[in-house]
N, C-alpha and C. Protein backbone atom coordinates (compact mmCIF):
# COMPACT_ATOMS: atom_id res chain seq x y z
N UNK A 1 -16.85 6.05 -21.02
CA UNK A 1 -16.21 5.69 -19.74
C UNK A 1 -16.31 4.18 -19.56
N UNK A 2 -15.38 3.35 -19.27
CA UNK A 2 -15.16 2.10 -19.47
C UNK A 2 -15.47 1.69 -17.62
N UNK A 3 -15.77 2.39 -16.92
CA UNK A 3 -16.22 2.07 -15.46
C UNK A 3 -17.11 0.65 -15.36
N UNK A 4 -18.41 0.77 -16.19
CA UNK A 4 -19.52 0.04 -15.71
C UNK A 4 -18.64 -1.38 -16.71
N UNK A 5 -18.44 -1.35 -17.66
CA UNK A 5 -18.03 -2.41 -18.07
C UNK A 5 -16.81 -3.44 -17.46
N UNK A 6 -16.22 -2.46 -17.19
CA UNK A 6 -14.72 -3.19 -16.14
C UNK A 6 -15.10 -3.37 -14.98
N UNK A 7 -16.28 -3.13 -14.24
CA UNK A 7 -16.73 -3.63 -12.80
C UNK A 7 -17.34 -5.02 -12.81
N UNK A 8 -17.60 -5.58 -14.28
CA UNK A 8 -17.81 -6.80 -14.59
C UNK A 8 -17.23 -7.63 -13.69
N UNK A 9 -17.84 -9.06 -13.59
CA UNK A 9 -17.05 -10.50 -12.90
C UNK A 9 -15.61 -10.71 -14.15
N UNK A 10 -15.49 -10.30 -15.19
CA UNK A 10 -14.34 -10.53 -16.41
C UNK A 10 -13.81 -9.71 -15.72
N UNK A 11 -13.67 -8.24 -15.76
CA UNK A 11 -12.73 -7.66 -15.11
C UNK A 11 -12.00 -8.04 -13.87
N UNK A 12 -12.66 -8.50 -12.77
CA UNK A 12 -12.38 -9.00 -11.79
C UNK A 12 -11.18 -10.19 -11.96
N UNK A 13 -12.14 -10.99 -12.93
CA UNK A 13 -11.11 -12.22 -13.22
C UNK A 13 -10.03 -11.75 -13.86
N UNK A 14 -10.06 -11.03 -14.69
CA UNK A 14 -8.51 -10.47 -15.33
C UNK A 14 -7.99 -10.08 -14.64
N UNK A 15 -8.00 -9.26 -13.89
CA UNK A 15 -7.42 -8.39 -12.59
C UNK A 15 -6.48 -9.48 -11.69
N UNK A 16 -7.43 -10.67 -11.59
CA UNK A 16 -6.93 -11.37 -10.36
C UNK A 16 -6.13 -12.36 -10.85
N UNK A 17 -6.06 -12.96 -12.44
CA UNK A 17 -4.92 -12.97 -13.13
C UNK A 17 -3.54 -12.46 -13.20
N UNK A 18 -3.76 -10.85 -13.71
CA UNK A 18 -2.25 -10.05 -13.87
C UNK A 18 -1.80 -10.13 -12.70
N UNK A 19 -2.59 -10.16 -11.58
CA UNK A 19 -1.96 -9.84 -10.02
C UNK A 19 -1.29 -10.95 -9.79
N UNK A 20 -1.66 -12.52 -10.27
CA UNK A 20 -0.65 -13.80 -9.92
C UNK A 20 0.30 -14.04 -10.74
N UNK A 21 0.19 -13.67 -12.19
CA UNK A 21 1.25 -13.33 -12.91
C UNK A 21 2.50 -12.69 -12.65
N UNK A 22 1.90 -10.96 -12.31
CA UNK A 22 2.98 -10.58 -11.98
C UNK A 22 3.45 -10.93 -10.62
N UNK A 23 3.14 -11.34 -10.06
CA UNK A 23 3.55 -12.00 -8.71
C UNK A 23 4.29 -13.08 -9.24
N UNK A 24 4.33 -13.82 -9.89
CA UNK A 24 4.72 -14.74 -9.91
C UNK A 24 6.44 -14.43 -10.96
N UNK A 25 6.16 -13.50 -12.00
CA UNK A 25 7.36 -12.91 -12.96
C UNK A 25 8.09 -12.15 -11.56
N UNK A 26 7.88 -11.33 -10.81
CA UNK A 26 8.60 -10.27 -9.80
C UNK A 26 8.62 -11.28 -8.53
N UNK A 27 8.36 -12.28 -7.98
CA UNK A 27 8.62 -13.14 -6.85
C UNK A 27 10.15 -12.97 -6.56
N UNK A 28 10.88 -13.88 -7.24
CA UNK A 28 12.04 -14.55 -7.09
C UNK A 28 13.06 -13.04 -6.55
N UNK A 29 13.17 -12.26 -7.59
CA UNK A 29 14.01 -11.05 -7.77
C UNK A 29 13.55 -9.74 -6.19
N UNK A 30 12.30 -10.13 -5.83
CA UNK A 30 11.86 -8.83 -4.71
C UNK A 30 11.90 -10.23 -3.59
N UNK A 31 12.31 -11.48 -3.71
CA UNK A 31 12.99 -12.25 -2.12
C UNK A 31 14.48 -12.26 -2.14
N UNK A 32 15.03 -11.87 -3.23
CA UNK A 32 16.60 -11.58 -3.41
C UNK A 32 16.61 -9.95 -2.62
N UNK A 33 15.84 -9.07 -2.88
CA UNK A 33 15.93 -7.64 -2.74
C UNK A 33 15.47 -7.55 -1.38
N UNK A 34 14.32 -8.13 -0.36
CA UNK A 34 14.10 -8.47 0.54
C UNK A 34 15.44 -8.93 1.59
N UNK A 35 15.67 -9.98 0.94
CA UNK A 35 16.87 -10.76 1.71
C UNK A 35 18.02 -10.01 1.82
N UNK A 36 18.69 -9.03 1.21
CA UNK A 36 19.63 -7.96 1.19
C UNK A 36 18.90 -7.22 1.80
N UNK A 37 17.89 -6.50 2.11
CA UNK A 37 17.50 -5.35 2.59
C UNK A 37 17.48 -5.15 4.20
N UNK A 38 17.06 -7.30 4.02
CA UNK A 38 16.28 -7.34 5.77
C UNK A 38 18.06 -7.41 6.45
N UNK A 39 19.13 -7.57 5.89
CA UNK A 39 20.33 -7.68 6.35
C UNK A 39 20.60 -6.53 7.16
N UNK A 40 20.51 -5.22 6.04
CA UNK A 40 20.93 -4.24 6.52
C UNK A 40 19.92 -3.34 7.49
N UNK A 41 18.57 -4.00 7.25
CA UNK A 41 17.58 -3.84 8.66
C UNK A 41 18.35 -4.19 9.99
N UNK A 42 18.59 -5.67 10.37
CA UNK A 42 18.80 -6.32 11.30
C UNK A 42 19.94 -5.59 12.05
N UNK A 43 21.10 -4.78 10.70
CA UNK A 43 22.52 -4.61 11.38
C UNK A 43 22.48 -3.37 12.06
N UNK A 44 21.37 -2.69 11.48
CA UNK A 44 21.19 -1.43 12.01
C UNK A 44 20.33 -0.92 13.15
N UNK A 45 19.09 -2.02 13.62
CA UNK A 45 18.79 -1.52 14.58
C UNK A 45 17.93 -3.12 15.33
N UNK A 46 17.53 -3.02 16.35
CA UNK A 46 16.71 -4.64 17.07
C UNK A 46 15.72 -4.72 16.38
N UNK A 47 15.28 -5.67 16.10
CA UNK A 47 14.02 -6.31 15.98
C UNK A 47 13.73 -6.65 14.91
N UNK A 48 12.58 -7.30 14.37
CA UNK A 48 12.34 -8.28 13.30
C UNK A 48 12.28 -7.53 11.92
N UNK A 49 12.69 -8.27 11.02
CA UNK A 49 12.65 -7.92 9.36
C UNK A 49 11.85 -7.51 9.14
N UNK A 50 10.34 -7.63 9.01
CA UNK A 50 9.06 -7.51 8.60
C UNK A 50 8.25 -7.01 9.86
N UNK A 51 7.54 -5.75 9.10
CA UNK A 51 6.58 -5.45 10.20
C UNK A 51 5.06 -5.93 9.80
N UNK A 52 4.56 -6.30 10.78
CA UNK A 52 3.10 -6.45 10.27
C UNK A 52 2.60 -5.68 11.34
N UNK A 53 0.82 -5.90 10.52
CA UNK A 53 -0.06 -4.43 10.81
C UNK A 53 -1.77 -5.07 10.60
N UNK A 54 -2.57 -4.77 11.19
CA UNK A 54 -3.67 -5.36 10.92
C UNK A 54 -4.23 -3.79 9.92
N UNK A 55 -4.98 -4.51 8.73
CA UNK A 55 -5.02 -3.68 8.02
C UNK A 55 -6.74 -3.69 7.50
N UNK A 56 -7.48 -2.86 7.47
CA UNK A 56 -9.20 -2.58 6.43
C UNK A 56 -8.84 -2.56 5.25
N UNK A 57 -9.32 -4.45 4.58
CA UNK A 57 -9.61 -4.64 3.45
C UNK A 57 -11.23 -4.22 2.49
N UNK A 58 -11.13 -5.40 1.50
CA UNK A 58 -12.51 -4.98 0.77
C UNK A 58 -13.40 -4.98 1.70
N UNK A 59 -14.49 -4.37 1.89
CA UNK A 59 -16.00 -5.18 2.74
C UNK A 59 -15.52 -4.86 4.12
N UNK A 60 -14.38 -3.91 4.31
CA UNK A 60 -14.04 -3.87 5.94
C UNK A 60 -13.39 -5.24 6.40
N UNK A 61 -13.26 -6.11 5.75
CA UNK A 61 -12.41 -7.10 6.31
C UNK A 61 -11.27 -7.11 6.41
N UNK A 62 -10.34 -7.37 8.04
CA UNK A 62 -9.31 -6.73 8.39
C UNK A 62 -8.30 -8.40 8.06
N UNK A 63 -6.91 -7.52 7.57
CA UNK A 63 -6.02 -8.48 7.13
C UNK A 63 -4.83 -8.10 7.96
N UNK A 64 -3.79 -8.75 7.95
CA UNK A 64 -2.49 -8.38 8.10
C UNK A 64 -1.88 -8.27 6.96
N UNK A 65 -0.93 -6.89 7.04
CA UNK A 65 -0.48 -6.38 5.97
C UNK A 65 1.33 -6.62 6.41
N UNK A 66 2.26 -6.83 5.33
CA UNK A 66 3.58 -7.59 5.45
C UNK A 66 4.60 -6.06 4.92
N UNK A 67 5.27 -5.88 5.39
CA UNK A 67 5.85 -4.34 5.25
C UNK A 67 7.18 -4.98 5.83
N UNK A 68 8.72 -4.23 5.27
CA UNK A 68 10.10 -4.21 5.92
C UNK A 68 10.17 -2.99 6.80
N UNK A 69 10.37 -3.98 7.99
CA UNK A 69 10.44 -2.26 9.20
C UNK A 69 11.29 -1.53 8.87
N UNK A 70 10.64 -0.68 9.25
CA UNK A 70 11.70 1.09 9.01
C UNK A 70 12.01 1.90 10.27
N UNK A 71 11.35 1.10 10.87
CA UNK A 71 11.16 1.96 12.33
C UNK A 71 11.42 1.29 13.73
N UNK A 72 12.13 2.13 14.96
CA UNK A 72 12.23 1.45 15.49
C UNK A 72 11.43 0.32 16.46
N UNK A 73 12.12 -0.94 16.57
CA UNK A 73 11.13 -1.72 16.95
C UNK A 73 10.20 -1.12 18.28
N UNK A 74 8.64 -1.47 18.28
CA UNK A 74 7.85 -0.64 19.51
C UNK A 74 7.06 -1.75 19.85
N UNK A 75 7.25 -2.95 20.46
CA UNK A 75 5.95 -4.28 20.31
C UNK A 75 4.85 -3.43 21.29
N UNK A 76 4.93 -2.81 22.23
CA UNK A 76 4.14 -2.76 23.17
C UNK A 76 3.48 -1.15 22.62
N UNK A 77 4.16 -0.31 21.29
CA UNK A 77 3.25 1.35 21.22
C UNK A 77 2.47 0.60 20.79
N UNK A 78 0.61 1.02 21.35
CA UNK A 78 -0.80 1.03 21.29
C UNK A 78 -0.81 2.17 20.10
N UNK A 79 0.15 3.32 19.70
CA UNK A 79 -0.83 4.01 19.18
C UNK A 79 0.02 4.58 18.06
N UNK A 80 0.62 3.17 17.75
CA UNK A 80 1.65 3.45 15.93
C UNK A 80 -0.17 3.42 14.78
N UNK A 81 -0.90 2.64 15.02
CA UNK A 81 -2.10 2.46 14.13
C UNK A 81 -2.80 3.35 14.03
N UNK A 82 -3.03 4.28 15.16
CA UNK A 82 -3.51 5.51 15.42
C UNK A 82 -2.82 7.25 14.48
N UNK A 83 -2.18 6.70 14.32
CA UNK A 83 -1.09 7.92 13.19
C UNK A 83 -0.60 7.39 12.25
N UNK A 84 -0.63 8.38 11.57
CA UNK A 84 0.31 8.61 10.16
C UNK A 84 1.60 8.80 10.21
N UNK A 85 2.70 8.29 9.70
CA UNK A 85 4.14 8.40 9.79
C UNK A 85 4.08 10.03 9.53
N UNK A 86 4.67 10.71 10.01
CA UNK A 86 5.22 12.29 9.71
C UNK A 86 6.48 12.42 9.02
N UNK A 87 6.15 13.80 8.58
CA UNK A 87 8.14 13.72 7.50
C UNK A 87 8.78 13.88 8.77
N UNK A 88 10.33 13.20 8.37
CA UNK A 88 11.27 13.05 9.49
C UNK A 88 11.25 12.63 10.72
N UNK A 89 9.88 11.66 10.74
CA UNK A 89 9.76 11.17 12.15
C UNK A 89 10.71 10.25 12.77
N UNK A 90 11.37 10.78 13.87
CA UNK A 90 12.11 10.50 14.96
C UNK A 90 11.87 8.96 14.71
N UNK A 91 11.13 7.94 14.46
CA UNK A 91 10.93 6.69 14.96
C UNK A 91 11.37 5.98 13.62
N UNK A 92 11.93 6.98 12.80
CA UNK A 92 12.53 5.87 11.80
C UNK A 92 14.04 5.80 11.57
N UNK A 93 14.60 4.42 11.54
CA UNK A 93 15.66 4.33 11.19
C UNK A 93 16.83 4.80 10.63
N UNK A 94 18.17 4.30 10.49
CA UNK A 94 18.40 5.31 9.53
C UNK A 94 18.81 4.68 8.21
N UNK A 95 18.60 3.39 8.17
CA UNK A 95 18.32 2.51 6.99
C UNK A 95 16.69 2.56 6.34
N UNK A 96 15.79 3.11 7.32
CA UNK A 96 14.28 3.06 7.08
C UNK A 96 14.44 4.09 6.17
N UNK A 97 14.55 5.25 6.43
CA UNK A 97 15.04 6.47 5.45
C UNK A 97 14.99 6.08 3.97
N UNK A 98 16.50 5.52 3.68
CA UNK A 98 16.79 5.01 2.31
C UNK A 98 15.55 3.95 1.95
N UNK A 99 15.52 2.93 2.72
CA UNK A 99 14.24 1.91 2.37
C UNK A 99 12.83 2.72 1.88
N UNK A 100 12.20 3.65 2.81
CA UNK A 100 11.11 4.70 2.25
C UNK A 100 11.18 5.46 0.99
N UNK A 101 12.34 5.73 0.95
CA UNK A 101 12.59 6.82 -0.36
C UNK A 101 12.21 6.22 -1.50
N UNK A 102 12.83 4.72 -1.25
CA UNK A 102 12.49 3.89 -2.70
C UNK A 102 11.40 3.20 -2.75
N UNK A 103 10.59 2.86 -1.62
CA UNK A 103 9.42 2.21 -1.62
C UNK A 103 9.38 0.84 -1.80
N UNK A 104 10.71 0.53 -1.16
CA UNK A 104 11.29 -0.86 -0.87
C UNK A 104 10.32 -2.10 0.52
N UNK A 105 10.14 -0.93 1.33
CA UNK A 105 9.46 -1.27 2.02
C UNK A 105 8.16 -1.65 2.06
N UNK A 106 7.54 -2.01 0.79
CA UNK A 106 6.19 -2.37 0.29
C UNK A 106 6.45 -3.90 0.19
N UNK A 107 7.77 -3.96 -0.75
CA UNK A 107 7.88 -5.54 -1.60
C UNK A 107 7.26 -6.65 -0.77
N UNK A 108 7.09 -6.68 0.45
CA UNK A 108 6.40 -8.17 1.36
C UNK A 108 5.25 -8.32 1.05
N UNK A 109 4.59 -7.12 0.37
CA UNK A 109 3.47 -7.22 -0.02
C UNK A 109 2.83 -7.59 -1.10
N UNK A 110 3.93 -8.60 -1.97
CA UNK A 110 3.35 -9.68 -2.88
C UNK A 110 2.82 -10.54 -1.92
N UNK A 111 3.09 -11.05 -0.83
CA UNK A 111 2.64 -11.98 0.02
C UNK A 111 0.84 -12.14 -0.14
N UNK A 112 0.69 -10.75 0.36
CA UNK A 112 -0.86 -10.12 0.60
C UNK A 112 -1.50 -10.03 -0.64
N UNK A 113 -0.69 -10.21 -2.37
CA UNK A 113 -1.36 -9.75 -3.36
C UNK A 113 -1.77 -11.83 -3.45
N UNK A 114 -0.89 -12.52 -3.51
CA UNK A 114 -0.74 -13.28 -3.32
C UNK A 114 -2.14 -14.24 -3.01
N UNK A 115 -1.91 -13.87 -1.61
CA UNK A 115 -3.02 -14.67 -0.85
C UNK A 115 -4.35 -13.96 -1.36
N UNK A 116 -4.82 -12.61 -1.79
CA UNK A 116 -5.65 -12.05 -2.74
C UNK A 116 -6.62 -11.34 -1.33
N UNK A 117 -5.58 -11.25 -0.36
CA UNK A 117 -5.91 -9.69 0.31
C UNK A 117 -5.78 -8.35 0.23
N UNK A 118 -4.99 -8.29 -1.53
CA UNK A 118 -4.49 -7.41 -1.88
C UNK A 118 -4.46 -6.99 -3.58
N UNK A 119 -4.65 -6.32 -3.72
CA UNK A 119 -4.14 -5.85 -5.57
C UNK A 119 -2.85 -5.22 -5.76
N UNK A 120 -2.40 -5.43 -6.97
CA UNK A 120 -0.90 -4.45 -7.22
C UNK A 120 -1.55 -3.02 -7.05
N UNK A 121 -2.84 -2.64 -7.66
CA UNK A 121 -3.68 -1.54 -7.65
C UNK A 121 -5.09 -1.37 -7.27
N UNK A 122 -5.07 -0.19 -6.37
CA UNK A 122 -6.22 -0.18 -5.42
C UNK A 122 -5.77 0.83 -4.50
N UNK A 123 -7.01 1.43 -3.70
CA UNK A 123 -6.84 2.10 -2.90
C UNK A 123 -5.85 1.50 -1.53
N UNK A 124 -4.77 2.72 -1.52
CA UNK A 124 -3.95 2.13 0.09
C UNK A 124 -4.75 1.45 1.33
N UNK A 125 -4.45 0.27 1.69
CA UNK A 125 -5.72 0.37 2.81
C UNK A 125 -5.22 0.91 4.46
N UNK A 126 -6.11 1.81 5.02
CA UNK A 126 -5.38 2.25 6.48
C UNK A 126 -5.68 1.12 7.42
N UNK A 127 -5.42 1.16 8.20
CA UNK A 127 -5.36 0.33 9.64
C UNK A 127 -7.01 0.48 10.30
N UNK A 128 -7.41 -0.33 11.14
CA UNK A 128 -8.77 -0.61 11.12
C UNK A 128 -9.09 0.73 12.23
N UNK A 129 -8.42 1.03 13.10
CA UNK A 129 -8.47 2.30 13.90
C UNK A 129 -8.79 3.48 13.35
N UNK A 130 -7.68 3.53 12.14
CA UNK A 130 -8.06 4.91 11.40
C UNK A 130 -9.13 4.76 10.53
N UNK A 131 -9.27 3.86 9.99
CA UNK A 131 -9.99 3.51 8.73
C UNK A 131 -11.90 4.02 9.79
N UNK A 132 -11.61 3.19 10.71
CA UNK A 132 -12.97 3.95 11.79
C UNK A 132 -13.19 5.24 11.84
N UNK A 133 -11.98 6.08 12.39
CA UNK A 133 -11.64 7.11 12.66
C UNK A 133 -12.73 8.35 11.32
N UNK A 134 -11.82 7.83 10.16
CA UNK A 134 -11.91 8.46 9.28
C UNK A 134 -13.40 8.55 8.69
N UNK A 135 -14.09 7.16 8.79
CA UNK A 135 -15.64 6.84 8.23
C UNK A 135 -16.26 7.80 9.16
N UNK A 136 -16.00 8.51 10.34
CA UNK A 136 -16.82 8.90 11.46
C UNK A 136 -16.48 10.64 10.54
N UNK A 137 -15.45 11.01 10.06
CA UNK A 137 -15.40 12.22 10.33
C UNK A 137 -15.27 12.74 8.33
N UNK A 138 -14.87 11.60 7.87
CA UNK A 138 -14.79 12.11 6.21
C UNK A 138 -15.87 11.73 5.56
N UNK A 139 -17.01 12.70 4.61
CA UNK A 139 -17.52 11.82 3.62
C UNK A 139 -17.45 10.89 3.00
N UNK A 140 -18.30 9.60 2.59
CA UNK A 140 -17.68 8.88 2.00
C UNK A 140 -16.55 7.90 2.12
N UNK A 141 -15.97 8.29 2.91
CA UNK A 141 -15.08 7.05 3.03
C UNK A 141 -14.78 5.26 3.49
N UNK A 142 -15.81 5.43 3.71
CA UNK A 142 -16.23 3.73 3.77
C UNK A 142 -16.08 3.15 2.44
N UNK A 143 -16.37 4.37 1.13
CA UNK A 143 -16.73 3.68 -0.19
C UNK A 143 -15.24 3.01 -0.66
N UNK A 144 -14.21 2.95 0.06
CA UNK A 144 -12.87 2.92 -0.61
C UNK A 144 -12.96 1.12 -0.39
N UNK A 145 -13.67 0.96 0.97
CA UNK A 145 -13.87 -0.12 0.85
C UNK A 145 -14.45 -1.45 0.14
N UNK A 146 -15.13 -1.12 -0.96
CA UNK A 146 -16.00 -1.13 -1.80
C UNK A 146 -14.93 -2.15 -2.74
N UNK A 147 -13.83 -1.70 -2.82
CA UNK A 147 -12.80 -2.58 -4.34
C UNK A 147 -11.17 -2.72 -2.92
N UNK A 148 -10.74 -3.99 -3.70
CA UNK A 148 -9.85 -4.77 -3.09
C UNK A 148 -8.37 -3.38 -2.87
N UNK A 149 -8.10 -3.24 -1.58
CA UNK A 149 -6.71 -2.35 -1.47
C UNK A 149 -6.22 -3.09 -2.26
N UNK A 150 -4.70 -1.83 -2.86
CA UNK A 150 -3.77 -2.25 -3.33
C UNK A 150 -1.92 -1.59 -2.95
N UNK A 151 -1.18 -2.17 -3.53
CA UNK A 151 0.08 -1.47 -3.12
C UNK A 151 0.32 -0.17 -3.72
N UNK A 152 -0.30 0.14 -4.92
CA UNK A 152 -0.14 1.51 -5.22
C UNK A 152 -1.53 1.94 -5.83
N UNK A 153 -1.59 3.46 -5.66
CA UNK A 153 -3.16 3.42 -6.18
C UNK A 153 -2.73 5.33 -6.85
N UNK A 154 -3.97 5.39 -7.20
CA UNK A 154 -3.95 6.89 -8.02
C UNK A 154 -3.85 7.66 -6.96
N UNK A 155 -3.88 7.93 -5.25
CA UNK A 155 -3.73 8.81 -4.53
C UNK A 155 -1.90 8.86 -4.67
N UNK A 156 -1.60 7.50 -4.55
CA UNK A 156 -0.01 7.39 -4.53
C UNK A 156 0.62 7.61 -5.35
N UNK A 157 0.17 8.23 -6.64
CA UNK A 157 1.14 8.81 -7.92
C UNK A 157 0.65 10.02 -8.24
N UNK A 158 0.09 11.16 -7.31
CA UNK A 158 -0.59 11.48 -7.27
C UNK A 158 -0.05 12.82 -5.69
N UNK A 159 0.52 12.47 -5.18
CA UNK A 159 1.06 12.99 -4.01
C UNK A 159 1.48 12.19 -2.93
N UNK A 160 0.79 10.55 -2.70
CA UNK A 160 1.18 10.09 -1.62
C UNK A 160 1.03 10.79 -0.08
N UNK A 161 2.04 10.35 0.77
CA UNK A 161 2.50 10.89 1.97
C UNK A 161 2.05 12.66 2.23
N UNK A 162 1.82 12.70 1.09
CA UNK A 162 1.84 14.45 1.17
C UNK A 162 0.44 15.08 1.09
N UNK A 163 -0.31 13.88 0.71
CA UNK A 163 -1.60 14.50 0.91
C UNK A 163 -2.42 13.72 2.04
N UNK A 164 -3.35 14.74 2.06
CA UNK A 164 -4.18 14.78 3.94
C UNK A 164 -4.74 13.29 3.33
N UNK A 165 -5.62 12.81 4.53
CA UNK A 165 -6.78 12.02 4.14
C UNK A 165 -7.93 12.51 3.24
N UNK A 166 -8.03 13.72 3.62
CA UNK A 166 -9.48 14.61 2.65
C UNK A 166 -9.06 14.19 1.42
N UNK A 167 -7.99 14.79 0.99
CA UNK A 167 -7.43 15.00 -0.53
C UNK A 167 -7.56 13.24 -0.73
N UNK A 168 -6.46 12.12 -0.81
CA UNK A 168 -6.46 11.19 -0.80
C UNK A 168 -7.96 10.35 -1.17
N UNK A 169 -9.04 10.46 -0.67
CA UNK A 169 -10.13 10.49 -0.54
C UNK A 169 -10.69 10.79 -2.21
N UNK A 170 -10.43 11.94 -2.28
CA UNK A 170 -10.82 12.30 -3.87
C UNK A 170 -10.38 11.45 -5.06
N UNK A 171 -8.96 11.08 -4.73
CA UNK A 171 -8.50 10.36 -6.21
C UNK A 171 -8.23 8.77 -5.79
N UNK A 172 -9.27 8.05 -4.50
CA UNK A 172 -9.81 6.74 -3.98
C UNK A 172 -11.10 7.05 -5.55
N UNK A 173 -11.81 7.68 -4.77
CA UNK A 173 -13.21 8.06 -5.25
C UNK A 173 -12.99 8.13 -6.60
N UNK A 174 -12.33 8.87 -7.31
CA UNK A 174 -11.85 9.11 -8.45
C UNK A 174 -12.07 7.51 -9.41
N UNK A 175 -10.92 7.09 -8.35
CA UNK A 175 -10.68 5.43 -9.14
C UNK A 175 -11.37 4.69 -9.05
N UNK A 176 -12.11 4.69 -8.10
CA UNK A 176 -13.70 3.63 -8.05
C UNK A 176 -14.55 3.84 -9.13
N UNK A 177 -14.84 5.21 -9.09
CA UNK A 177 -15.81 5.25 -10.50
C UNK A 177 -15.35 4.94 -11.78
N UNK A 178 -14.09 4.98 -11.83
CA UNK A 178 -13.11 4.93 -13.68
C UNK A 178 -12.55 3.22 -13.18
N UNK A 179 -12.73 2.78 -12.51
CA UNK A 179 -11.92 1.58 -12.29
C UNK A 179 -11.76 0.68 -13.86
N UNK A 180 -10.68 0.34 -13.95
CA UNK A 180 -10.83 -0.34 -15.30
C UNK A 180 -9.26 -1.07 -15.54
N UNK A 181 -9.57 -1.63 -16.54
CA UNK A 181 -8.08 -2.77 -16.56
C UNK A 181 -6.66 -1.56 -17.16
N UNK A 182 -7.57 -0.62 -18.27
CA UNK A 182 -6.35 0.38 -18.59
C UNK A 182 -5.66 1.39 -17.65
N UNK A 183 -6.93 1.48 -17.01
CA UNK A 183 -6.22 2.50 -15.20
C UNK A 183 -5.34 1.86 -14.83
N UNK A 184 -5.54 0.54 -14.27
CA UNK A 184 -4.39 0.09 -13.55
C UNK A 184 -3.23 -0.40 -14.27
N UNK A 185 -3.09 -0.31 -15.22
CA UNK A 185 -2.07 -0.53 -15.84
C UNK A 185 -1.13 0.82 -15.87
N UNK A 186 -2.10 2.27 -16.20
CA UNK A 186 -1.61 3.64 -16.15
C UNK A 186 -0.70 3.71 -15.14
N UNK A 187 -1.71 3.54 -14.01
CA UNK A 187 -0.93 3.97 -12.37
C UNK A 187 0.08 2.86 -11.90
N UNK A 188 -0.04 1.48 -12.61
CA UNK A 188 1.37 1.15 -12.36
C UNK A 188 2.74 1.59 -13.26
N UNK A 189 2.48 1.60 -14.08
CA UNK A 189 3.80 2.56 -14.85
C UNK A 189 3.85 4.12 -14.41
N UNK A 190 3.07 4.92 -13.83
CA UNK A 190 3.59 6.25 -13.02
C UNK A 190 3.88 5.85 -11.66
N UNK A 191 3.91 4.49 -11.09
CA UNK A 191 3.92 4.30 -10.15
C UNK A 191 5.80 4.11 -9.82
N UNK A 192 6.34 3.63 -11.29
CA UNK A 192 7.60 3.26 -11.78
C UNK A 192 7.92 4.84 -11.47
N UNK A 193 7.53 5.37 -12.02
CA UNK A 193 8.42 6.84 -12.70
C UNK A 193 8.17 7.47 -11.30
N UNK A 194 7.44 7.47 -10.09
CA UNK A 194 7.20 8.24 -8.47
C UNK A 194 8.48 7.55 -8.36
N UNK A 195 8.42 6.46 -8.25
CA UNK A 195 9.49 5.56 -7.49
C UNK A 195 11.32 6.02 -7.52
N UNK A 196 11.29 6.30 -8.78
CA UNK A 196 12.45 6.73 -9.62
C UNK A 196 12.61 8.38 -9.23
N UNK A 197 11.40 8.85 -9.10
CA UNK A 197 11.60 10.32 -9.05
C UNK A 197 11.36 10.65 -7.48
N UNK A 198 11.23 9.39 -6.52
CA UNK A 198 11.17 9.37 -5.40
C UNK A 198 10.06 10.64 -5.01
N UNK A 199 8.87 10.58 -5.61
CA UNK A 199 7.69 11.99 -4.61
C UNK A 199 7.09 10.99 -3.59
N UNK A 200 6.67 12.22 -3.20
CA UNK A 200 5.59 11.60 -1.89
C UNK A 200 6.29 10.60 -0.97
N UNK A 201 7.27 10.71 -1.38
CA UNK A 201 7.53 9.21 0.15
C UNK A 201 8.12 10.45 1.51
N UNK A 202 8.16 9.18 2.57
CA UNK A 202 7.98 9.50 4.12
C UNK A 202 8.53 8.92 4.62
């Protein structure tokens, strides 16, 4: 098991390499795909291109996370952080729809890999409400905090949207212990083939 060796400071540093790399090869092409997308955001319903979200990083440190809204604009709902999007929820667009299916609505989040509040791979991180929520009532779950969120992780190729927090939880846990440079390379190429085969999205 290549765990204890890839939790190394090398691993780390490689990691935080591929992540500016590929940030830097996929930049140009996902602010072209952005810039078309946020068009047909704007034409379709009020309010701003990008949603942000205060989000539980590594160590519990809370970030803002950069997302293309899908939903309709709410500045003043208190309690979008408090829930989970549901299938077919009423509060999404009808451009958000198509944007979810493809998981278009992530791309702002080179920003966050970027600034290195984020990994291409890593556990999803929830919102600091739930992320509370959840430490109070799930085993274990503080430990997710432990390694840097990312935009796709082994819960998200894996079922996504479709599985509870419990479940989700297992294949966090899963990847903490196996963490390694060949994992994340795995779960970003099934991360290609979800995308394409559109599961789990919401």
């Amino acid at each position: 098991m290549c765990s204890e060796e890839c939790k190394t400071s090398f691993y780390l540093s490689a990691r935080r390499i591929l992540d500016l790399v590929l940030s830097l090869v996929v930049s140009v092409p996902i602010a072209i795909v952005v810039l078309i997308t946020g068009i047909f955001v704007k034409l379709d319903s009020k309010g701003p291109i990008l949603f942000k979200q205060e989000r539980a990083g590594k160590n519990g440190k809370a970030f803002t996370i950069y997302k293309i809204r899908t939903m309709s604009h709410a500045p003043l709902d208190e309690t979008r952080d408090m829930v989970w999007t549901e299938k077919d929820d009423c509060r999404i667009t009808k451009v958000g729809k198509v944007i979810r299916k493809v998981r278009l609505d992530e791309l702002p989040q080179i920003i966050n890999v970027i600034k290195g509040d984020m990994s291409f791979v890593g556990p999803r991180p929830e919102t600091v409400v739930l992320t509370e929520k959840f430490n109070e009532s799930i085993p274990d779950f503080n430990k997710r905090l432990m390694v840097q969120p990312g935009i796709t992780g082994l819960a998200q190729v894996n079922g996504g949207y479709d599985l509870s927090a419990e479940e989700k939880i297992v294949f966090d846990l899963q990847y903490i212990e196996n963490v390694c440079f060949w994992e994340d390379i795995k779960i970003l190429f099934a991360t290609v083939k979800v995308i394409f085969m559109r599961e789990g999205a919401r």
